[in-house]
C-alpha atoms as a PDB file:
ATOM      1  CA  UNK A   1     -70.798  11.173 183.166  1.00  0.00           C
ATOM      2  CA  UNK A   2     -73.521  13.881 182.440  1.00  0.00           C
ATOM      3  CA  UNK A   3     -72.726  17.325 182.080  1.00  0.00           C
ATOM      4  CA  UNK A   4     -74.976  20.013 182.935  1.00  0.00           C
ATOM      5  CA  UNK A   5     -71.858  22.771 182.010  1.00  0.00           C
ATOM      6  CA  UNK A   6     -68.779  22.024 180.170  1.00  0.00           C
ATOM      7  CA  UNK A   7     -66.256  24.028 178.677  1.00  0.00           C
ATOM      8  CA  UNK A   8     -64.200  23.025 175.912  1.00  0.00           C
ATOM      9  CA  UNK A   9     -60.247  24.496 175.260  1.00  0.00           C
ATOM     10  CA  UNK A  10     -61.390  28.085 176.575  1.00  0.00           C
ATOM     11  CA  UNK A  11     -59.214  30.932 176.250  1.00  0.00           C
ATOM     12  CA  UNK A  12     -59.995  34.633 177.714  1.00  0.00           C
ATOM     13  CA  UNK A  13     -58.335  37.946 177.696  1.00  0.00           C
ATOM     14  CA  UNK A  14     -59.553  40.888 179.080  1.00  0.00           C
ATOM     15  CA  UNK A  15     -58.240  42.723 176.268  1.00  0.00           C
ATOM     16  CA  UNK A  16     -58.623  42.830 172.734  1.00  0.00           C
ATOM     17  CA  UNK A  17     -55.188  42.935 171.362  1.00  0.00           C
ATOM     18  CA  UNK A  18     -53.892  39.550 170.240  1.00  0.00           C
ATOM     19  CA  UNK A  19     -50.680  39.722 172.214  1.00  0.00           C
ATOM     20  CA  UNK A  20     -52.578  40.262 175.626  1.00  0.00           C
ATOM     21  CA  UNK A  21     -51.817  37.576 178.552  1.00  0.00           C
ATOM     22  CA  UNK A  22     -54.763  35.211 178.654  1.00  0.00           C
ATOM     23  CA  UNK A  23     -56.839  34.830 181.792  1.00  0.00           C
ATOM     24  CA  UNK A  24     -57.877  31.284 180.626  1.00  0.00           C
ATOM     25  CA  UNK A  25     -55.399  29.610 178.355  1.00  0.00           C
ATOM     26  CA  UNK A  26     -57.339  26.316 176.859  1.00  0.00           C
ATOM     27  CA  UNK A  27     -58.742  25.055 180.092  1.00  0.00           C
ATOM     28  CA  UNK A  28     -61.749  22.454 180.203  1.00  0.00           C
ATOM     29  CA  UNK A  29     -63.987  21.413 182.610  1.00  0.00           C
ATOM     30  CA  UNK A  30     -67.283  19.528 182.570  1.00  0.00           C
ATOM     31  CA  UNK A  31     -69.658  20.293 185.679  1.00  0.00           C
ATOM     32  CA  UNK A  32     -71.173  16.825 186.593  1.00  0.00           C
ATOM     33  CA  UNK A  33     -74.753  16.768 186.910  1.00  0.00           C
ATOM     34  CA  UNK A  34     -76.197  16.925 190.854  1.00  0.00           C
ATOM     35  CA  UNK A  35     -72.431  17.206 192.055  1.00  0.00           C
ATOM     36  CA  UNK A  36     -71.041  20.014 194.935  1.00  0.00           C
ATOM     37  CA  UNK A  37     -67.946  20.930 192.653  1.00  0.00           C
ATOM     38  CA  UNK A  38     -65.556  23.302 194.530  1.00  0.00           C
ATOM     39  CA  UNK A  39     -63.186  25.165 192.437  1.00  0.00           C
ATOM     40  CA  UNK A  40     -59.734  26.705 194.193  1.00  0.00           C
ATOM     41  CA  UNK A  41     -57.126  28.969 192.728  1.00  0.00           C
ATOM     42  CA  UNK A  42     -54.780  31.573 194.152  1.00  0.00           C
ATOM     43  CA  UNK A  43     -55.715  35.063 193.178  1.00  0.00           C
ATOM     44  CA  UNK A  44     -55.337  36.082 189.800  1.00  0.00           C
ATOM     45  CA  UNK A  45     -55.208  32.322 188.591  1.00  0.00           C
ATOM     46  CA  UNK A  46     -58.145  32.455 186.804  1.00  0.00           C
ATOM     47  CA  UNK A  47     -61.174  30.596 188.344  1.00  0.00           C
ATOM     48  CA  UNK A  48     -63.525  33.431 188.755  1.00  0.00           C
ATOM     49  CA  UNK A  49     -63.264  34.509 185.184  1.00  0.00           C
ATOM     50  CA  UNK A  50     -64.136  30.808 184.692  1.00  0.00           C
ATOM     51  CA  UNK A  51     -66.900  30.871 186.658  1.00  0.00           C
ATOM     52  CA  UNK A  52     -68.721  34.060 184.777  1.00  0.00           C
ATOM     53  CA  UNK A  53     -68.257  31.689 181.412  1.00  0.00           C
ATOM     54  CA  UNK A  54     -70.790  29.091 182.816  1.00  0.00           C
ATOM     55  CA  UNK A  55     -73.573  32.069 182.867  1.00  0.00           C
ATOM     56  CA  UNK A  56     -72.531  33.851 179.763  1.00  0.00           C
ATOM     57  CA  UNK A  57     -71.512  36.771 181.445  1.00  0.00           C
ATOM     58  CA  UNK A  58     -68.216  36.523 179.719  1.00  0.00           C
ATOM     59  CA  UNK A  59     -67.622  34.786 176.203  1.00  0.00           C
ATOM     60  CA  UNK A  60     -64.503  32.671 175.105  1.00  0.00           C
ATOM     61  CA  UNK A  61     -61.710  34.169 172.900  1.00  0.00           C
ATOM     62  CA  UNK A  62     -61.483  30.641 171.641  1.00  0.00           C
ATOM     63  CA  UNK A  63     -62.786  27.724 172.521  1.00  0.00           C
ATOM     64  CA  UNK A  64     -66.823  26.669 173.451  1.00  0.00           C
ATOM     65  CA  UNK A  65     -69.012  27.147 176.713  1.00  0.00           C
ATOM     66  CA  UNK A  66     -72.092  24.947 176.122  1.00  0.00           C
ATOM     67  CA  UNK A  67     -74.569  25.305 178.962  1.00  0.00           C
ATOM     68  CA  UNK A  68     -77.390  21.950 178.853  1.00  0.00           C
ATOM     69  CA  UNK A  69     -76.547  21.688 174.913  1.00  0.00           C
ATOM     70  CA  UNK A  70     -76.672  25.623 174.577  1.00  0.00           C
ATOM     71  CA  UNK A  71     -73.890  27.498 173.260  1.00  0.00           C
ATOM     72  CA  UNK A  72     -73.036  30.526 175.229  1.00  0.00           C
ATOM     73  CA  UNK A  73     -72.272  32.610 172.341  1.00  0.00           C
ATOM     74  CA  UNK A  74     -76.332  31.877 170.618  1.00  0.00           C
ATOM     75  CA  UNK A  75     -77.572  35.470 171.960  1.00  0.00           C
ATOM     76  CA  UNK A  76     -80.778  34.209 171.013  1.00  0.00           C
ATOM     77  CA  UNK A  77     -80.485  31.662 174.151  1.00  0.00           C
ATOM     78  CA  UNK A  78     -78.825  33.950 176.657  1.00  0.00           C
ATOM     79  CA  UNK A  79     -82.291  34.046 178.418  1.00  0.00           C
ATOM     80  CA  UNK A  80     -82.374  30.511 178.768  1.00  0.00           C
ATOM     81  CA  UNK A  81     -78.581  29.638 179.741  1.00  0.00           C
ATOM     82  CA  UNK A  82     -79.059  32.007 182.783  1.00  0.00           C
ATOM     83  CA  UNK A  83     -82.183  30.417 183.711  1.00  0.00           C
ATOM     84  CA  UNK A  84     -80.232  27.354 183.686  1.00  0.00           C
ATOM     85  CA  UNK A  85     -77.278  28.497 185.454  1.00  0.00           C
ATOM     86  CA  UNK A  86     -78.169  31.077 188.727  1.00  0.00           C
ATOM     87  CA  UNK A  87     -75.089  33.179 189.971  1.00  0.00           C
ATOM     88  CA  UNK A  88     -74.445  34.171 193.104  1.00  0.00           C
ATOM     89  CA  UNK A  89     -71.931  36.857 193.877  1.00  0.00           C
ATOM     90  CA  UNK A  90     -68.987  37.643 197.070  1.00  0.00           C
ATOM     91  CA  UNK A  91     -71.159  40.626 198.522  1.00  0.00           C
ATOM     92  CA  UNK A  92     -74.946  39.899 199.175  1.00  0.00           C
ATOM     93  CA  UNK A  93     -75.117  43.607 199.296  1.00  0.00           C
ATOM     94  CA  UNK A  94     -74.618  43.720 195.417  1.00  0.00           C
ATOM     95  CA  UNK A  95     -77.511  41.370 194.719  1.00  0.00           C
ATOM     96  CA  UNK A  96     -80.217  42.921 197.289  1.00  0.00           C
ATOM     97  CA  UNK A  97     -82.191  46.069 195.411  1.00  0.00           C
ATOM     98  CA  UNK A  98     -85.584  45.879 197.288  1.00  0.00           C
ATOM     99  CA  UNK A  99     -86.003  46.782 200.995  1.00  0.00           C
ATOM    100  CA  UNK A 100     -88.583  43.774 201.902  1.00  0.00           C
ATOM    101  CA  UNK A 101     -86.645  40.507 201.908  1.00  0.00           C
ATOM    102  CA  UNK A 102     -89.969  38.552 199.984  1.00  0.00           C
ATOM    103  CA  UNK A 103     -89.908  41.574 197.785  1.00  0.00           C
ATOM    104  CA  UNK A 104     -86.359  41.561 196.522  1.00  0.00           C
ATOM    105  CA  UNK A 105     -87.069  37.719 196.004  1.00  0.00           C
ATOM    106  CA  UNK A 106     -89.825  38.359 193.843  1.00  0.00           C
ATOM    107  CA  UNK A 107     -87.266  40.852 192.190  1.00  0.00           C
ATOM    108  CA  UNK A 108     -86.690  39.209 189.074  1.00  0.00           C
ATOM    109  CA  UNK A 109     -89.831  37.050 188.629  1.00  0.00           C
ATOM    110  CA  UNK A 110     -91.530  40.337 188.145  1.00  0.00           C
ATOM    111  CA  UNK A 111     -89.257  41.569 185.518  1.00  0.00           C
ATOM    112  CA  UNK A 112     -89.606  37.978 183.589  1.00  0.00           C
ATOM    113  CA  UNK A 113     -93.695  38.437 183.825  1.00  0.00           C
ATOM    114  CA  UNK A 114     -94.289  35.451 185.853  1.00  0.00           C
ATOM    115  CA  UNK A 115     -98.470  35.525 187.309  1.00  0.00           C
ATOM    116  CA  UNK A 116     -98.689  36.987 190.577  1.00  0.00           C
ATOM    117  CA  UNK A 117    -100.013  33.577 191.997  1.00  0.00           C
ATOM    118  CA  UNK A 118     -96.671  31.555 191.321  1.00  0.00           C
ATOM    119  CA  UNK A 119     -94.495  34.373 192.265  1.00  0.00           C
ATOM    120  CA  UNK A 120     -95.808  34.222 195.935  1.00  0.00           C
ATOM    121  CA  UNK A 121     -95.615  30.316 195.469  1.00  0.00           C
ATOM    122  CA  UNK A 122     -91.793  30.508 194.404  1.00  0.00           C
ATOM    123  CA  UNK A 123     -90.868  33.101 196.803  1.00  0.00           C
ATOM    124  CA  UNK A 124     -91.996  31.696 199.770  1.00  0.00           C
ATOM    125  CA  UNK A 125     -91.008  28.091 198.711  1.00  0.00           C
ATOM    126  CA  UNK A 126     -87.255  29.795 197.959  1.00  0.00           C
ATOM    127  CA  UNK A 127     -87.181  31.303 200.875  1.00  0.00           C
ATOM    128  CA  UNK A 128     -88.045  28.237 202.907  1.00  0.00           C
ATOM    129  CA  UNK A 129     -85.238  26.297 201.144  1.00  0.00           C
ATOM    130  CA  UNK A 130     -82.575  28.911 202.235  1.00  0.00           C
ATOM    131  CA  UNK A 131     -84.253  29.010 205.768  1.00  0.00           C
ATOM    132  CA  UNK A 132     -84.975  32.612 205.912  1.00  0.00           C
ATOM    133  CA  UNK A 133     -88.981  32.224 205.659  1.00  0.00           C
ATOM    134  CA  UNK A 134     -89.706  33.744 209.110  1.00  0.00           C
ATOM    135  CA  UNK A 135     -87.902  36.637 208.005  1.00  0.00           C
ATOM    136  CA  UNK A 136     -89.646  37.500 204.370  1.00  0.00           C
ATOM    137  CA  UNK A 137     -91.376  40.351 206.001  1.00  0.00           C
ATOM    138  CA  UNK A 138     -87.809  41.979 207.366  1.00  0.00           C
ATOM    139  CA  UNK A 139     -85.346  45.000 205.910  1.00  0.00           C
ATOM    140  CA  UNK A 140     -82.484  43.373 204.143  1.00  0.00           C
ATOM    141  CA  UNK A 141     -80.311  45.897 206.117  1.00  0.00           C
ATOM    142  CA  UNK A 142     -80.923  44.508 209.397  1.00  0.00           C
ATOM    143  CA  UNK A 143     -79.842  40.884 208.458  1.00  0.00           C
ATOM    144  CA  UNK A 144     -76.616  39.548 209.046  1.00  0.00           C
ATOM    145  CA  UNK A 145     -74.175  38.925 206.303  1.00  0.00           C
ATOM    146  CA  UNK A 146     -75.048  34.939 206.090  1.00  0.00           C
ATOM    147  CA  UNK A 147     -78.580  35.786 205.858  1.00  0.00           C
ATOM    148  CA  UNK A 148     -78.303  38.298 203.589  1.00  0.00           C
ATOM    149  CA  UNK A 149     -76.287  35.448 201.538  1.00  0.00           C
ATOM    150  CA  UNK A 150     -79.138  33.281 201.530  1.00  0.00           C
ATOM    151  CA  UNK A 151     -81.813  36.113 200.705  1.00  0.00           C
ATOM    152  CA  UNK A 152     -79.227  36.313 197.446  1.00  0.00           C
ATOM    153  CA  UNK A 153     -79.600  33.299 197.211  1.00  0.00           C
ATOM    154  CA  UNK A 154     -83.033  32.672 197.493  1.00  0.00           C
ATOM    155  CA  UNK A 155     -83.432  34.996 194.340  1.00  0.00           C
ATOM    156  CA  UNK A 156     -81.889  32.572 192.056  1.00  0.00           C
ATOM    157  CA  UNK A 157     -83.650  29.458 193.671  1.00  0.00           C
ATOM    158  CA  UNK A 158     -86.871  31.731 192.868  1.00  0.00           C
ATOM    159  CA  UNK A 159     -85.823  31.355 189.039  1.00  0.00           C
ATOM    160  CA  UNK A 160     -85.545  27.363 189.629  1.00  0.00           C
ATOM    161  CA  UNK A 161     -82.327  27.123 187.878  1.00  0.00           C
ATOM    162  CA  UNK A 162     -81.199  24.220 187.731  1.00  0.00           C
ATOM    163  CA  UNK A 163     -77.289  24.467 188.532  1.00  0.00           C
ATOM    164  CA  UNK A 164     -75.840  27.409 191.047  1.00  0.00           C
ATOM    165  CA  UNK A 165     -72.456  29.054 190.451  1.00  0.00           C
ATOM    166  CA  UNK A 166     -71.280  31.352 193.268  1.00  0.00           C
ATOM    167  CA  UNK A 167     -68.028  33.069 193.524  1.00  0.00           C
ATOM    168  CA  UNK A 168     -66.326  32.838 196.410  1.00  0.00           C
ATOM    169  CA  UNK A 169     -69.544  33.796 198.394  1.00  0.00           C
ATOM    170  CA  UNK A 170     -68.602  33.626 201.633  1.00  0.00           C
ATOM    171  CA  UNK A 171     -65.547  35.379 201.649  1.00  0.00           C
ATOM    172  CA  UNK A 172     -67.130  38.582 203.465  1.00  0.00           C
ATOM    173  CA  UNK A 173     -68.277  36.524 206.045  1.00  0.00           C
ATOM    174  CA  UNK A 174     -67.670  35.925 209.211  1.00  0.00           C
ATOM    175  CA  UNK A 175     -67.475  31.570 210.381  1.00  0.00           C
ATOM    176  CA  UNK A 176     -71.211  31.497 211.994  1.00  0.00           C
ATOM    177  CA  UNK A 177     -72.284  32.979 208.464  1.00  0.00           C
ATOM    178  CA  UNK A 178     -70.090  30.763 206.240  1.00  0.00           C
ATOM    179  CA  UNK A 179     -71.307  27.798 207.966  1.00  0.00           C
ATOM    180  CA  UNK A 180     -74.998  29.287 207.474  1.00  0.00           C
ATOM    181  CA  UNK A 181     -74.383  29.507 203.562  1.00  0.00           C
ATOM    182  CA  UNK A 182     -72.672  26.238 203.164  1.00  0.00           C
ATOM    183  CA  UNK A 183     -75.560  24.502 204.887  1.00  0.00           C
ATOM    184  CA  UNK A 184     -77.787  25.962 202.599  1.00  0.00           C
ATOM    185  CA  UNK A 185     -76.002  24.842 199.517  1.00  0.00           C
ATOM    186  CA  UNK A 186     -75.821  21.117 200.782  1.00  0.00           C
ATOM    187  CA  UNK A 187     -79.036  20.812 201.195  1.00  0.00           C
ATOM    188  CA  UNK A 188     -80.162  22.639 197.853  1.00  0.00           C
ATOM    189  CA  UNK A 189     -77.758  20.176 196.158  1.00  0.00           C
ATOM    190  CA  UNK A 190     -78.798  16.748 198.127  1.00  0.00           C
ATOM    191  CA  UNK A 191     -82.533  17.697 198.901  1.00  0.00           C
ATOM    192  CA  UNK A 192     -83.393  19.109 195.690  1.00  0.00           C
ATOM    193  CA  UNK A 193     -81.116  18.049 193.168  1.00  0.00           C
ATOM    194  CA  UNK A 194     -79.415  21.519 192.184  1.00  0.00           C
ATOM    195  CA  UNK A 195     -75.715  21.321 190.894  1.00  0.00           C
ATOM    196  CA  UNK A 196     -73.469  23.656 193.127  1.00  0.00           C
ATOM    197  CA  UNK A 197     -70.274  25.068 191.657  1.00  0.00           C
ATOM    198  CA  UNK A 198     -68.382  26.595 194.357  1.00  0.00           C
ATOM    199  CA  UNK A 199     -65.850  29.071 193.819  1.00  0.00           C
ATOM    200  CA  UNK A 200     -63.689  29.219 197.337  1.00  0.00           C
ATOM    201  CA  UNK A 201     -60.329  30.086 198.802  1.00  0.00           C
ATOM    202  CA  UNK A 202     -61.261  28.046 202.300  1.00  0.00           C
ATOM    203  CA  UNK A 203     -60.126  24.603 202.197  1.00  0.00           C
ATOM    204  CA  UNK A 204     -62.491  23.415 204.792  1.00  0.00           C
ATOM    205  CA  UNK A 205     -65.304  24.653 202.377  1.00  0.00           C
ATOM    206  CA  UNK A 206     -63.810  22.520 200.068  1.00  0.00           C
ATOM    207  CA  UNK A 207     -63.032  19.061 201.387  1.00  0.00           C
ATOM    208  CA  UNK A 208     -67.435  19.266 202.160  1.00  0.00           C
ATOM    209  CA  UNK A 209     -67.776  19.000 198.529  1.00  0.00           C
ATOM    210  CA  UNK A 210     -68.066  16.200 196.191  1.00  0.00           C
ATOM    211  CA  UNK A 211     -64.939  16.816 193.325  1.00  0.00           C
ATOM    212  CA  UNK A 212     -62.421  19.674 193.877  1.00  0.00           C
ATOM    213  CA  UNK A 213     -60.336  21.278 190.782  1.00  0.00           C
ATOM    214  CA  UNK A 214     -57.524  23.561 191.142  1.00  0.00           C
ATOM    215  CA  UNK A 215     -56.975  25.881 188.690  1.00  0.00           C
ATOM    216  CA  UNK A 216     -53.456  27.543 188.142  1.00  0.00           C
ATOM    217  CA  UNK A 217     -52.391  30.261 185.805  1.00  0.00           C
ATOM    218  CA  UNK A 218     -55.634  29.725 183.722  1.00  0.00           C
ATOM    219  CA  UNK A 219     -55.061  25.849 183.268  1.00  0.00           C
ATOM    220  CA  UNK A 220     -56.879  23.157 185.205  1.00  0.00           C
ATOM    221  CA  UNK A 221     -54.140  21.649 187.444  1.00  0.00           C
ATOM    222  CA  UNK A 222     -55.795  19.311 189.396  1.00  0.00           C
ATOM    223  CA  UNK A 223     -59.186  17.759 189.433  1.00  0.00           C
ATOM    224  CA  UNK A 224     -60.633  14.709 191.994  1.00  0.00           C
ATOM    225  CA  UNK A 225     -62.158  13.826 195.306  1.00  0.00           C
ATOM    226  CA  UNK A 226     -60.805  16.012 197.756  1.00  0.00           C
ATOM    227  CA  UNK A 227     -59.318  13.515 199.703  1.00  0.00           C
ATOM    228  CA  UNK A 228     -57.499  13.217 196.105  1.00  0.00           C
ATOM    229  CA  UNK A 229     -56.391  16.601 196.026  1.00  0.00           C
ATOM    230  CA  UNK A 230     -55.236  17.693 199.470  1.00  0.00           C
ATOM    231  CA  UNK A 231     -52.965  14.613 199.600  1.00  0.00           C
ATOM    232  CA  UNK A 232     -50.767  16.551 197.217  1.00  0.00           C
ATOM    233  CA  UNK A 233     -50.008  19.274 199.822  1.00  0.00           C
ATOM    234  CA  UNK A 234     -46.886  20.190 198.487  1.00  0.00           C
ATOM    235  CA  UNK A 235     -47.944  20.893 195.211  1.00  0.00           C
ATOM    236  CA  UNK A 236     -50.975  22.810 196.270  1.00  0.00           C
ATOM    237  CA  UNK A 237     -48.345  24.566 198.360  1.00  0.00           C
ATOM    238  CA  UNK A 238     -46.142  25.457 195.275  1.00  0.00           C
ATOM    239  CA  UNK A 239     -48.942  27.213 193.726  1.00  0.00           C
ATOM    240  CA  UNK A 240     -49.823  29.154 196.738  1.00  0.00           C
ATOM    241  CA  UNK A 241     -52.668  27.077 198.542  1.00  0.00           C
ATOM    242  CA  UNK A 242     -52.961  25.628 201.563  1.00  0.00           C
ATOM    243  CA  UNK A 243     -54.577  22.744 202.813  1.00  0.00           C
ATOM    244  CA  UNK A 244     -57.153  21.826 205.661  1.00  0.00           C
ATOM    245  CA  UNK A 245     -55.689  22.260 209.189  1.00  0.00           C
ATOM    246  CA  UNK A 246     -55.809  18.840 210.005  1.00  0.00           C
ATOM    247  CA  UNK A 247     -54.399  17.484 207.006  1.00  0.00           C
ATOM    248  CA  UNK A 248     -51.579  20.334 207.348  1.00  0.00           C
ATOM    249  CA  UNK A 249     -51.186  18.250 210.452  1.00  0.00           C
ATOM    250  CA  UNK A 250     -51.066  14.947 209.200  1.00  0.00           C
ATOM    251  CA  UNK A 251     -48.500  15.609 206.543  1.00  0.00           C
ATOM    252  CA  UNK A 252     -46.276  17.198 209.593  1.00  0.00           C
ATOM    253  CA  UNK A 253     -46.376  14.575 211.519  1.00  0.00           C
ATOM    254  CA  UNK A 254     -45.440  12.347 208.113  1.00  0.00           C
ATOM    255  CA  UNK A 255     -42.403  14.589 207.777  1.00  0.00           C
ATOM    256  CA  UNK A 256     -41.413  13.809 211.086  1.00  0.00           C
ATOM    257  CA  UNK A 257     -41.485   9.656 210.390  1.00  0.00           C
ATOM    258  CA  UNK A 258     -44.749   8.945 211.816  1.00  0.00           C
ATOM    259  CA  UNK A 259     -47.290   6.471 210.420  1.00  0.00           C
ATOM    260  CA  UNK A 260     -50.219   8.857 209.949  1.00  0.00           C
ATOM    261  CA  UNK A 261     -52.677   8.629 206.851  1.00  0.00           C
ATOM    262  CA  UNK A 262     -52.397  11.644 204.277  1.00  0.00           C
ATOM    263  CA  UNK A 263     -55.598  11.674 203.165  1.00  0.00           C
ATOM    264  CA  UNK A 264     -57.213  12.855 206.365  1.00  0.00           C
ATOM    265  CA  UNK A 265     -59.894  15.836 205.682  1.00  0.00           C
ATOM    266  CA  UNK A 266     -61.804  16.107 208.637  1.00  0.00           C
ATOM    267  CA  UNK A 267     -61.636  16.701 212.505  1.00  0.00           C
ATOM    268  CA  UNK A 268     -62.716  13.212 213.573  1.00  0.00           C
ATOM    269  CA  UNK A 269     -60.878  11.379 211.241  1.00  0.00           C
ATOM    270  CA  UNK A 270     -57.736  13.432 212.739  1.00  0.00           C
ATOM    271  CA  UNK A 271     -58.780  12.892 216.231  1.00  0.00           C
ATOM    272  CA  UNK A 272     -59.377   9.404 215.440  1.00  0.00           C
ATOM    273  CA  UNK A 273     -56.053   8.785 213.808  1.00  0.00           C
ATOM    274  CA  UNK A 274     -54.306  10.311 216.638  1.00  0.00           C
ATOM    275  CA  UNK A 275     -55.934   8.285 219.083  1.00  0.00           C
ATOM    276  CA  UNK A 276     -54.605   5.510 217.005  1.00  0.00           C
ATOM    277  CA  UNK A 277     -51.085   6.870 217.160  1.00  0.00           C
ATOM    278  CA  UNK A 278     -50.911   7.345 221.018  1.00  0.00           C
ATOM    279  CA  UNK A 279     -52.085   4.234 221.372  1.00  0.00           C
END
């Protein structure tokens, strides 16, 4: 399958000295073309630091990051690897530097020279992607913390990148706002094509998306469908993950002798399978 991201036997330290623990120890990953990828790891396992490889904001110790056939290392394409790869940050706040939501948009387009006429084109075409056009004219401040999510990132759609890496972007949100953001991403990623590599601690985020990998202790521990993944509860469990409520569920009532599925994700396959079961 096409890559649009891959990364090849990385390993990262934050420190220089050779006997340092690694952050990464000789994971890879390829990041499929046009797929919702979620990645999930406890803290401190690694998949954040994993994430900042895929824009070049952190190099390999050893190992190769090569972004749509450019090496992260070239310095001479750093420019063009994050106008590739957009990233999108936990706290909107962070990202937000103007106090006119079209303005803050228009932020970076500015800075890379781009003609007054396309700016306003890009801008308000970003901003109608994210669904915060009605509000271009508004203080950042007075948004809520989903819409200030989707003014961030609006920003990077602005740059037309063609893949999206956010880390863990909803986790200062409250559930009207995560469900806001993850909207947003599934429709940048099946109406207009973008590759969306998720970096989450909320299963339910998750099982929406189209592969899941778990990374563990800088190593890539699992990688599938998420139906795939969260049948494996107790091994998820061993490295200090849970699993979607209902498939939490399901694997109780397993444990307990019934014939349930495991591979249930969502609510109405749950409902449905208990329906099933009193029957």
């Amino acid at each position: 399958m096409d890559d649009i991201m891959e990364a090849t036997r990385v390993s990262f330290s934050y420190s220089q000295e050779p006997e340092s623990p690694l952050v990464l120890d000789g994971i890879s990953l390829g990041v499929h073309r046009g797929e919702f990828l979620a990645v999930l790891g406890h803290n401190g396992s690694g998949k954040s630091t994993l994430a900042k490889h895929f824009n070049a904001i952190l190099l390999p110790r050893e190992g190769r990051v090569v972004v749509e056939g450019m090496e992260t290392t070239d310095e001479e394409r750093l420019y063009d690897i994050r106008q590739t790869v957009g990233m999108v940050f936990q706290n909107p706040d962070n990202q937000i530097v103007a106090t006119i939501v079209e303005e803050d948009v228009a932020f970076a387009l500015e800075n890379m020279g781009v003609p007054p006429a396309e700016i306003r084109q890009r801008v308000d075409g970003a901003l109608k992607a994210v669904g915060m056009y009605d509000f271009r004219e508004h203080a950042p401040h007075q948004l809520s913390g989903g819409q200030k999510q989707r003014v961030a990132i609006a920003g990077i759609i602005a740059m037309r990148p063609r893949c999206i890496v956010l880390d863990e972007p909803t986790a200062m949100l409250d559930p009207r706002g995560r469900a806001e953001v993850l909207k947003t991403l599934r429709q940048l990623n099946q109406e207009h094509g973008i590759t969306i590599a998720l970096i989450t601690h909320y299963m339910d985020e998750a099982a929406q998306c189209d592969r899941v990998v778990v990374v563990d202790r800088g190593r890539l521990l699992m990688d599938g469908k998420p139906r795939e993944v969260f049948s494996r509860v107790e091994e998820l469990k061993a490295v200090g993950l849970d699993v979607p409520q209902v498939t939490e569920l399901m694997h109780r009532l397993r444990q307990a002798g019934l014939p349930v599925r495991e591979d249930i994700i969502t609510e109405e396959e749950c409902a449905a399978q208990l329906e099933q079961l009193l029957a």
